[in-house]
PDB file of N, CA and C in Angstrom:
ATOM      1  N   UNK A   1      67.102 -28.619  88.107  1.00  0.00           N
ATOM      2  CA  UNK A   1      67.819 -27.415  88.450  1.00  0.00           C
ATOM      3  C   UNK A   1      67.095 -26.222  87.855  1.00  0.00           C
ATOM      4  N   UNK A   2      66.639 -25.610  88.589  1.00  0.00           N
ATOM      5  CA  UNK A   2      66.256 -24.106  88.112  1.00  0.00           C
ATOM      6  C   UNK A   2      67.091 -23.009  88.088  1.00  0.00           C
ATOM      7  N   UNK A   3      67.230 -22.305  86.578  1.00  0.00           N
ATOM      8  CA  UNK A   3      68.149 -21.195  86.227  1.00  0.00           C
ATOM      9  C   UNK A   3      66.893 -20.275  86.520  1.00  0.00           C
ATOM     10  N   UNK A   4      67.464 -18.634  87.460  1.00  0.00           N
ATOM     11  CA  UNK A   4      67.018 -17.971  87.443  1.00  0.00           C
ATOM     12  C   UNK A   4      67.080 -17.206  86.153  1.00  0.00           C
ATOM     13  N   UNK A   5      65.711 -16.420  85.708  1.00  0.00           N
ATOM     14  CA  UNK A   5      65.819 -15.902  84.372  1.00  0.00           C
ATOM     15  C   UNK A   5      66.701 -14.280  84.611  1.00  0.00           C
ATOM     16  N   UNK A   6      67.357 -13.757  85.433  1.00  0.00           N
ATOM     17  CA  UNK A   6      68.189 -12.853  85.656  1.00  0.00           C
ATOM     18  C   UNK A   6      69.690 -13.445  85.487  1.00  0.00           C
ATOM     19  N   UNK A   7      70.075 -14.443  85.458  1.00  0.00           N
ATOM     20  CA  UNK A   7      71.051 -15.021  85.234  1.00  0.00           C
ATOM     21  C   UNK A   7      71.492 -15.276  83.856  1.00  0.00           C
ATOM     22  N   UNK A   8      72.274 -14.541  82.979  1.00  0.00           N
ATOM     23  CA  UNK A   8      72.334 -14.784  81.758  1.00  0.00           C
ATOM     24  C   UNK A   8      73.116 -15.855  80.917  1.00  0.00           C
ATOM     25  N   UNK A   9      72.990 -16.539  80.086  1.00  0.00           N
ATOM     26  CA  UNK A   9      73.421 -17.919  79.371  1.00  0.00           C
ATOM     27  C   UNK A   9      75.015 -17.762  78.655  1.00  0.00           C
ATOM     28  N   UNK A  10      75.492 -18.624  79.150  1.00  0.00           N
ATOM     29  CA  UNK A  10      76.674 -18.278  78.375  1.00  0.00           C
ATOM     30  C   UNK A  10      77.148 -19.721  77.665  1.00  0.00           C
ATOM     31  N   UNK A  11      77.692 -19.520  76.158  1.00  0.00           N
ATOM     32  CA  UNK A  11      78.299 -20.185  75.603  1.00  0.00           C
ATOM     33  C   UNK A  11      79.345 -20.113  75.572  1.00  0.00           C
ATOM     34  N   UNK A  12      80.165 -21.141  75.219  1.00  0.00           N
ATOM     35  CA  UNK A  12      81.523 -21.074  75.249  1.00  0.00           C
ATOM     36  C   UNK A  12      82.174 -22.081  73.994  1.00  0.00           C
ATOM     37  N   UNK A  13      83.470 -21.516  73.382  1.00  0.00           N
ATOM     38  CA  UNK A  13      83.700 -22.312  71.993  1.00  0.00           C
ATOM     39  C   UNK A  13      85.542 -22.715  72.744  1.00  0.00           C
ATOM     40  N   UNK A  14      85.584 -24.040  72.578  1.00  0.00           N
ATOM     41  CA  UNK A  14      86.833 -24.119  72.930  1.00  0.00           C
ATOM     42  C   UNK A  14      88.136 -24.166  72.101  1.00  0.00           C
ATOM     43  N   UNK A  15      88.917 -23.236  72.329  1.00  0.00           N
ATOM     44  CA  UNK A  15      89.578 -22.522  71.312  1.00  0.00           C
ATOM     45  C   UNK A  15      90.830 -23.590  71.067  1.00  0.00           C
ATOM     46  N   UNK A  16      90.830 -24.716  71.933  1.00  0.00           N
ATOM     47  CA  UNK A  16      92.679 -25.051  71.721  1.00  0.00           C
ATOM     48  C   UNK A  16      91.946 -26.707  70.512  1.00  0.00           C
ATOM     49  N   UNK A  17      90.579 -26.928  70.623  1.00  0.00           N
ATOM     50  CA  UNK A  17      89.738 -27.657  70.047  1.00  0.00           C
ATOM     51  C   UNK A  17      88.162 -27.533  68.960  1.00  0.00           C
ATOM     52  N   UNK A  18      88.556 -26.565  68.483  1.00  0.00           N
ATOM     53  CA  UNK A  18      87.138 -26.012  68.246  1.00  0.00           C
ATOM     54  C   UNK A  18      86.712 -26.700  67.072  1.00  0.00           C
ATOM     55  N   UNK A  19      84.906 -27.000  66.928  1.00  0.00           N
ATOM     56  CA  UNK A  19      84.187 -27.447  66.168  1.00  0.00           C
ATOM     57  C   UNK A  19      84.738 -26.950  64.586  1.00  0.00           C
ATOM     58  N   UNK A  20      84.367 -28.206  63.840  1.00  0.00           N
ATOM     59  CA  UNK A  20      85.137 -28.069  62.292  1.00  0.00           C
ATOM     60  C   UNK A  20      84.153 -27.096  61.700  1.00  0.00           C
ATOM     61  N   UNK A  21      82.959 -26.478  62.252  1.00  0.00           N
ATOM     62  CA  UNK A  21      82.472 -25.312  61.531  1.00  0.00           C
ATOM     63  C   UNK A  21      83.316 -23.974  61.735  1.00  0.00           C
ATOM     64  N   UNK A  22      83.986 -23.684  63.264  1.00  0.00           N
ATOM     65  CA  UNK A  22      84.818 -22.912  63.457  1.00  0.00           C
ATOM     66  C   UNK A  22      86.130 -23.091  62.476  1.00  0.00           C
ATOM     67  N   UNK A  23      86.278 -24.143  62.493  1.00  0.00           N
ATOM     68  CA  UNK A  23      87.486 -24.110  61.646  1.00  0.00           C
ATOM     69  C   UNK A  23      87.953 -24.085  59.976  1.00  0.00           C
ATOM     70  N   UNK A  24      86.518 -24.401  59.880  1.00  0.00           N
ATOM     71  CA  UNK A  24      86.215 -24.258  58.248  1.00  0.00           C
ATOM     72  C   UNK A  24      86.171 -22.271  58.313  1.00  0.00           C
ATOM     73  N   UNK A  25      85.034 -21.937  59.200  1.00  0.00           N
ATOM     74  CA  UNK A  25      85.027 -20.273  58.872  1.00  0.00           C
ATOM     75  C   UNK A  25      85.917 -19.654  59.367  1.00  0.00           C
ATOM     76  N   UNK A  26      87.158 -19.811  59.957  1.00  0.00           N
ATOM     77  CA  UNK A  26      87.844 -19.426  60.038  1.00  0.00           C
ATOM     78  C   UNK A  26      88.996 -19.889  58.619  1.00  0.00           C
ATOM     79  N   UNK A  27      88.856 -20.675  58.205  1.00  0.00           N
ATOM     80  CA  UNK A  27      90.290 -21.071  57.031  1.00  0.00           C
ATOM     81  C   UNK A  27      89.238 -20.110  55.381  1.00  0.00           C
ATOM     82  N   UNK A  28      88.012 -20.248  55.339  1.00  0.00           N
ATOM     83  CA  UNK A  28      87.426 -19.490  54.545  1.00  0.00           C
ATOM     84  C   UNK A  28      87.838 -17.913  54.886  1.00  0.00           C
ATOM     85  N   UNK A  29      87.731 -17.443  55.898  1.00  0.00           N
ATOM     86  CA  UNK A  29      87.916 -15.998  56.256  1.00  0.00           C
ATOM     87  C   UNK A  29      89.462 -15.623  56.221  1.00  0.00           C
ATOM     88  N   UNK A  30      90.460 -16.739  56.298  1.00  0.00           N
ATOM     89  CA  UNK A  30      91.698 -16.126  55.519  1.00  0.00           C
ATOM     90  C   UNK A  30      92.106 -16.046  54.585  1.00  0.00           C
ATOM     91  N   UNK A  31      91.064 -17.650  53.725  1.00  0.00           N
ATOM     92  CA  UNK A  31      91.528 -17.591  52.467  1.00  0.00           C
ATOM     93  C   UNK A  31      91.080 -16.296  51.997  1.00  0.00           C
ATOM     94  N   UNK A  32      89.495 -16.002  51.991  1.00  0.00           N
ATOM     95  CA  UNK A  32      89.275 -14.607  51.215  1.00  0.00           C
ATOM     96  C   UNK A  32      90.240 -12.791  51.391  1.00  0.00           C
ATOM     97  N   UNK A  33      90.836 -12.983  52.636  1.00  0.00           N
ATOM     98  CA  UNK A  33      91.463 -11.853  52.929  1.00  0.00           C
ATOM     99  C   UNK A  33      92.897 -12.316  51.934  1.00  0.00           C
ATOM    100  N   UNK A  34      93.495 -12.990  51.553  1.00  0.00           N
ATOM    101  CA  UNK A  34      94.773 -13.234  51.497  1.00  0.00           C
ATOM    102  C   UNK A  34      94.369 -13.131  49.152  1.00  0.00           C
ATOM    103  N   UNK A  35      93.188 -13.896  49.045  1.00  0.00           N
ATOM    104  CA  UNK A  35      92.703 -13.331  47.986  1.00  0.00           C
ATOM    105  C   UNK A  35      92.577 -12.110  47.634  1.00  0.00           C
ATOM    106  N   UNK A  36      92.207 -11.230  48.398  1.00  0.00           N
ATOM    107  CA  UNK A  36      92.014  -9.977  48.042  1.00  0.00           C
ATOM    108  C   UNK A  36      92.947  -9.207  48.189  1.00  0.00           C
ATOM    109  N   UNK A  37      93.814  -9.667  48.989  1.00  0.00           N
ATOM    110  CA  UNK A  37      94.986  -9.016  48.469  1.00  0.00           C
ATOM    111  C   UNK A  37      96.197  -8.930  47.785  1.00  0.00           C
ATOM    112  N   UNK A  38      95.581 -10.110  46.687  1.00  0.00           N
ATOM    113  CA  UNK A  38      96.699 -10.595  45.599  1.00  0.00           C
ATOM    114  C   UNK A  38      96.318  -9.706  44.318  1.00  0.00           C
ATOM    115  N   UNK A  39      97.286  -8.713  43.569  1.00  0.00           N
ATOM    116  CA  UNK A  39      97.291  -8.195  42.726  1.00  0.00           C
ATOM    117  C   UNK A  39      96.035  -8.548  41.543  1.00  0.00           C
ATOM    118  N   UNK A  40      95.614  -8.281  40.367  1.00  0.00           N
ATOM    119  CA  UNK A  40      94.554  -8.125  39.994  1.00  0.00           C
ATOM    120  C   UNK A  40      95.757  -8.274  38.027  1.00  0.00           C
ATOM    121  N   UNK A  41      95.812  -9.372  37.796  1.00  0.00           N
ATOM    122  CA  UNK A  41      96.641  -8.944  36.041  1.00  0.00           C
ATOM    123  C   UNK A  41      96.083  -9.785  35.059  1.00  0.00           C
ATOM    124  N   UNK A  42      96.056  -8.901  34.300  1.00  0.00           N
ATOM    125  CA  UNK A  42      95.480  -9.225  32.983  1.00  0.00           C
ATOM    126  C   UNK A  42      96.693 -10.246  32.094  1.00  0.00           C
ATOM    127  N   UNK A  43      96.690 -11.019  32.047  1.00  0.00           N
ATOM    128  CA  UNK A  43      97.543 -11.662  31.071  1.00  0.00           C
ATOM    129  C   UNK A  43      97.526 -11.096  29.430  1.00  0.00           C
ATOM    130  N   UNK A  44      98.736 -10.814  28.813  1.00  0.00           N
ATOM    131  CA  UNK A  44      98.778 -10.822  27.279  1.00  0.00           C
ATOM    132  C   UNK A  44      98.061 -11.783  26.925  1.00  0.00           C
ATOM    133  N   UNK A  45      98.210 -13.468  27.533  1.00  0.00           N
ATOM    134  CA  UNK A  45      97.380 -14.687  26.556  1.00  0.00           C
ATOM    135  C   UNK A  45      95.806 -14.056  26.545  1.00  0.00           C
ATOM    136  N   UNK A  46      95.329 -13.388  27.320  1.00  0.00           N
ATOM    137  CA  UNK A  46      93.869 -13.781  27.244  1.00  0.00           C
ATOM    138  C   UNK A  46      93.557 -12.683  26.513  1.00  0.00           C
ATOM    139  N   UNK A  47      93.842 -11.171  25.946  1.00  0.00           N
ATOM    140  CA  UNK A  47      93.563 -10.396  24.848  1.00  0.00           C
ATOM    141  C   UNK A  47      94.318 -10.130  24.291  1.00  0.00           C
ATOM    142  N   UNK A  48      93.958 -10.059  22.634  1.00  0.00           N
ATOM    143  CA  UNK A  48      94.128  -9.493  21.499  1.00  0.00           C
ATOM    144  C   UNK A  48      95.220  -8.481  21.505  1.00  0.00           C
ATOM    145  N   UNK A  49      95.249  -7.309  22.745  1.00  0.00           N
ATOM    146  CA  UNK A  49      96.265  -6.024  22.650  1.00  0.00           C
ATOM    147  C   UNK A  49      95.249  -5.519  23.672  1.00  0.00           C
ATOM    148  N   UNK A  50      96.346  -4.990  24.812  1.00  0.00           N
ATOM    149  CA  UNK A  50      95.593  -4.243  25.971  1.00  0.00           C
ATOM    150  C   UNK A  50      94.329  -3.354  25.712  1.00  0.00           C
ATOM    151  N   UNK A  51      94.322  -2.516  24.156  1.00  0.00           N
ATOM    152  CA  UNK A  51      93.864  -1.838  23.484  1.00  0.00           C
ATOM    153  C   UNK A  51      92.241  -2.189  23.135  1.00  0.00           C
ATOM    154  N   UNK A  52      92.466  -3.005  22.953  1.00  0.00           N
ATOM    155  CA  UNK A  52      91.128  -3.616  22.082  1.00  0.00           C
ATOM    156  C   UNK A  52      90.681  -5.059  22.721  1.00  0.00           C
ATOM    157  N   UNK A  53      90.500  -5.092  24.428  1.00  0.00           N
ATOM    158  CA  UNK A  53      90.168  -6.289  24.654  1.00  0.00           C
ATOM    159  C   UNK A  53      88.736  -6.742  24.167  1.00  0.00           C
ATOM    160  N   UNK A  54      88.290  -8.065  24.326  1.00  0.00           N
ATOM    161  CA  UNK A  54      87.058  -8.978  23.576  1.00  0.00           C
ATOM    162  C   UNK A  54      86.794  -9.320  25.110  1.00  0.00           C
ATOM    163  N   UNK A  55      85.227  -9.437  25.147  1.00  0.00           N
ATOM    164  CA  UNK A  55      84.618  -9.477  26.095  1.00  0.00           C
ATOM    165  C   UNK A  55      85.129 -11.717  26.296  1.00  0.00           C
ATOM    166  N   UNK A  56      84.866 -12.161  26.829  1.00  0.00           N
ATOM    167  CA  UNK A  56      85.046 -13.913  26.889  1.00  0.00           C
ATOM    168  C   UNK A  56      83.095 -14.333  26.826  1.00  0.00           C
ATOM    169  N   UNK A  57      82.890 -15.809  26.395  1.00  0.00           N
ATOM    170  CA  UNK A  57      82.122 -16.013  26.581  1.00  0.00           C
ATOM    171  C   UNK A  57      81.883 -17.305  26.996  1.00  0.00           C
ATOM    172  N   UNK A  58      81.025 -17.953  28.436  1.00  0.00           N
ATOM    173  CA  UNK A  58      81.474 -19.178  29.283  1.00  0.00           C
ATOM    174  C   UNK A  58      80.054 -19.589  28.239  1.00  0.00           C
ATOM    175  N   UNK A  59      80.234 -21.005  28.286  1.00  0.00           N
ATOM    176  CA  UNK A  59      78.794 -21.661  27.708  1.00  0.00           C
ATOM    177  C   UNK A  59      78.937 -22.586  29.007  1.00  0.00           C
ATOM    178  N   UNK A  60      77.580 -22.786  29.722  1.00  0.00           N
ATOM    179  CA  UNK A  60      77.623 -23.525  30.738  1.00  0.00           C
ATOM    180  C   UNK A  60      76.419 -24.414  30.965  1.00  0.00           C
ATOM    181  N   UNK A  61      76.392 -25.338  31.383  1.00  0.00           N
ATOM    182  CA  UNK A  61      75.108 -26.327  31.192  1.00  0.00           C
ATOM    183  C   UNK A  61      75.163 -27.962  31.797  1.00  0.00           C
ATOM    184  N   UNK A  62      74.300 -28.449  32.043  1.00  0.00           N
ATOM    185  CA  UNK A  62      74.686 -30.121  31.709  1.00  0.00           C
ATOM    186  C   UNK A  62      75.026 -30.970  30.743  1.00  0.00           C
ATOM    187  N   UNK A  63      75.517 -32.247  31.235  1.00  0.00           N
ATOM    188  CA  UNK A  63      76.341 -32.902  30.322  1.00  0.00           C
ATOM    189  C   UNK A  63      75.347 -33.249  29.397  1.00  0.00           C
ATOM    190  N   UNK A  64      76.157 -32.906  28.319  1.00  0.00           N
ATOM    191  CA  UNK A  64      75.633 -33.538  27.011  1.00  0.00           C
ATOM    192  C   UNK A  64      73.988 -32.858  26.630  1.00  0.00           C
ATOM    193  N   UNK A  65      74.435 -31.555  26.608  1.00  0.00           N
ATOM    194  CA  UNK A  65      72.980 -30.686  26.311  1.00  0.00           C
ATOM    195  C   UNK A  65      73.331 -30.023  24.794  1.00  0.00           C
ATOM    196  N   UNK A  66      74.784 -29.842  24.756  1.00  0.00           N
ATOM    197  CA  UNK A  66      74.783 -29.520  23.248  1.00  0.00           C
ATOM    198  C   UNK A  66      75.783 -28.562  23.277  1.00  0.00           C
ATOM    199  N   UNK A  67      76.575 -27.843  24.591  1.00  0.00           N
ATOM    200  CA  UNK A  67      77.764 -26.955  24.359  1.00  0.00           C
ATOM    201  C   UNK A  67      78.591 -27.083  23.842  1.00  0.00           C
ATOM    202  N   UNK A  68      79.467 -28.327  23.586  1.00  0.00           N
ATOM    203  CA  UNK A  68      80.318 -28.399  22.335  1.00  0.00           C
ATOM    204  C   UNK A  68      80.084 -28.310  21.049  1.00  0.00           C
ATOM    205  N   UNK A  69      78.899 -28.345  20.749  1.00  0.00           N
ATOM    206  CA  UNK A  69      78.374 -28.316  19.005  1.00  0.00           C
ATOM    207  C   UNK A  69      78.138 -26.572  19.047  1.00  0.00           C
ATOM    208  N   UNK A  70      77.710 -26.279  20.155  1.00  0.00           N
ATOM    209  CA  UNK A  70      77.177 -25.109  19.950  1.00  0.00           C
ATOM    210  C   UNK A  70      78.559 -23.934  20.269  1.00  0.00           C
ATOM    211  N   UNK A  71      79.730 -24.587  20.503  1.00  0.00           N
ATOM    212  CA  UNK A  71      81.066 -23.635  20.277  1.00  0.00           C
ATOM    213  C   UNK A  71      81.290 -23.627  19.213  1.00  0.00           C
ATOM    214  N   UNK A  72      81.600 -25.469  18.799  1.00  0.00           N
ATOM    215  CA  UNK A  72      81.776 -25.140  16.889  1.00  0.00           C
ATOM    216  C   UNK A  72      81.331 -24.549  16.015  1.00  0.00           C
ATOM    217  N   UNK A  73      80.043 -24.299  16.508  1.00  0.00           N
ATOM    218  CA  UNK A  73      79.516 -23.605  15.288  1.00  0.00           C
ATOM    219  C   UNK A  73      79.363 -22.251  15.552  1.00  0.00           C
ATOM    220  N   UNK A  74      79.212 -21.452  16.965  1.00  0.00           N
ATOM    221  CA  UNK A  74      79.703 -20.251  17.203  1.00  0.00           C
ATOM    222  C   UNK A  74      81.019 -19.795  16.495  1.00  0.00           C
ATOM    223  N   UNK A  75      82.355 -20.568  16.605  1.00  0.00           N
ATOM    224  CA  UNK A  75      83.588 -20.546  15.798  1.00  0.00           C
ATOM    225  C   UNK A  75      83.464 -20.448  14.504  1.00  0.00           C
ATOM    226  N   UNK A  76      82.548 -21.062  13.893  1.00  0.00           N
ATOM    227  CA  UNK A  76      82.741 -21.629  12.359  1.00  0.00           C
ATOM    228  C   UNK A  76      82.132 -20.225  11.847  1.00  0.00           C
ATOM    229  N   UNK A  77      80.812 -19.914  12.180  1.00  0.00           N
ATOM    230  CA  UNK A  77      79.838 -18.985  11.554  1.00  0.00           C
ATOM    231  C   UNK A  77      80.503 -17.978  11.918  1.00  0.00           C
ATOM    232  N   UNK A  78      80.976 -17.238  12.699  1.00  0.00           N
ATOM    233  CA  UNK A  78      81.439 -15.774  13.139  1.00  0.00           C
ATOM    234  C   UNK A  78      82.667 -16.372  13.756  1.00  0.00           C
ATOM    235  N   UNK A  79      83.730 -16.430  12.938  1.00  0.00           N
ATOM    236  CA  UNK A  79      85.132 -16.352  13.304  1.00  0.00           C
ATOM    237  C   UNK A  79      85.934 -15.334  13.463  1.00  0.00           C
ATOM    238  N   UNK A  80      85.426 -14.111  13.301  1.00  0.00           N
ATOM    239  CA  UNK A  80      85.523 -12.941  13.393  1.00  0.00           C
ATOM    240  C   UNK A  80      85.755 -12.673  15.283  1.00  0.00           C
ATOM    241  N   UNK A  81      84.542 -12.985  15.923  1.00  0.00           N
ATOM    242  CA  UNK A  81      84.393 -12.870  16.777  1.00  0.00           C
ATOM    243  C   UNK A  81      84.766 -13.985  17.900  1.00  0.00           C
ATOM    244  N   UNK A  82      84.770 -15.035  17.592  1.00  0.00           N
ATOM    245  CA  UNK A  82      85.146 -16.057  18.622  1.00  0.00           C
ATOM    246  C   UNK A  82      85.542 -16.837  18.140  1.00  0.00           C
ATOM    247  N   UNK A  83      86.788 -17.256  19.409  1.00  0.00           N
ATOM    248  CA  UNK A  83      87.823 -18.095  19.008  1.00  0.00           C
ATOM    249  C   UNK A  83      87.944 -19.445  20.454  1.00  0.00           C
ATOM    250  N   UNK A  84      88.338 -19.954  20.230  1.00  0.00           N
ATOM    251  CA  UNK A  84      88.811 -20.988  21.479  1.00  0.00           C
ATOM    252  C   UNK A  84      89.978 -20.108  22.747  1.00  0.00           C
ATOM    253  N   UNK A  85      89.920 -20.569  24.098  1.00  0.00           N
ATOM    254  CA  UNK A  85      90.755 -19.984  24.780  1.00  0.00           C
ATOM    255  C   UNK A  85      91.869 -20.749  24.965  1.00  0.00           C
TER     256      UNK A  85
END
């Protein structure tokens, strides 16, 4: 069968069945709208006094590289500054 090249291509997505990529970017594209429009609050648990919040600090890595030794002793040496959440 020969398509004339003046004849333009059309795709089509069937809407009452559509491919699980459609349906994944579509359930991603509400989750993020429905996210963004959920209020934005600071909990009392996570600072000190609205006043004087402390920055947080994530330690992140693979297993068993040394982040738990290296909280304790962040804690131990400068307890001043960091605490457990």
């Amino acid at each position: 069968m020969n398509v004339s090249p003046c004849v333009p291509q059309v795709s089509a997505v069937n809407k009452y069945d559509p491919p699980l990529e459609v349906v994944a970017a579509r359930e991603h594209m509400s989750h993020m709208v429905y996210q963004l429009m959920q209020p934005q609050v600071i909990y009392d648990s996570t600072l000190p006094s609205l006043d004087s919040p402390y920055p947080m600090l994530v330690l992140t890595g693979p297993q068993a590289c040394g982040k738990r030794e290296l909280a304790h002793k962040l804690c131990r040496e400068f307890n001043d500054f960091f605490a457990y959440g």
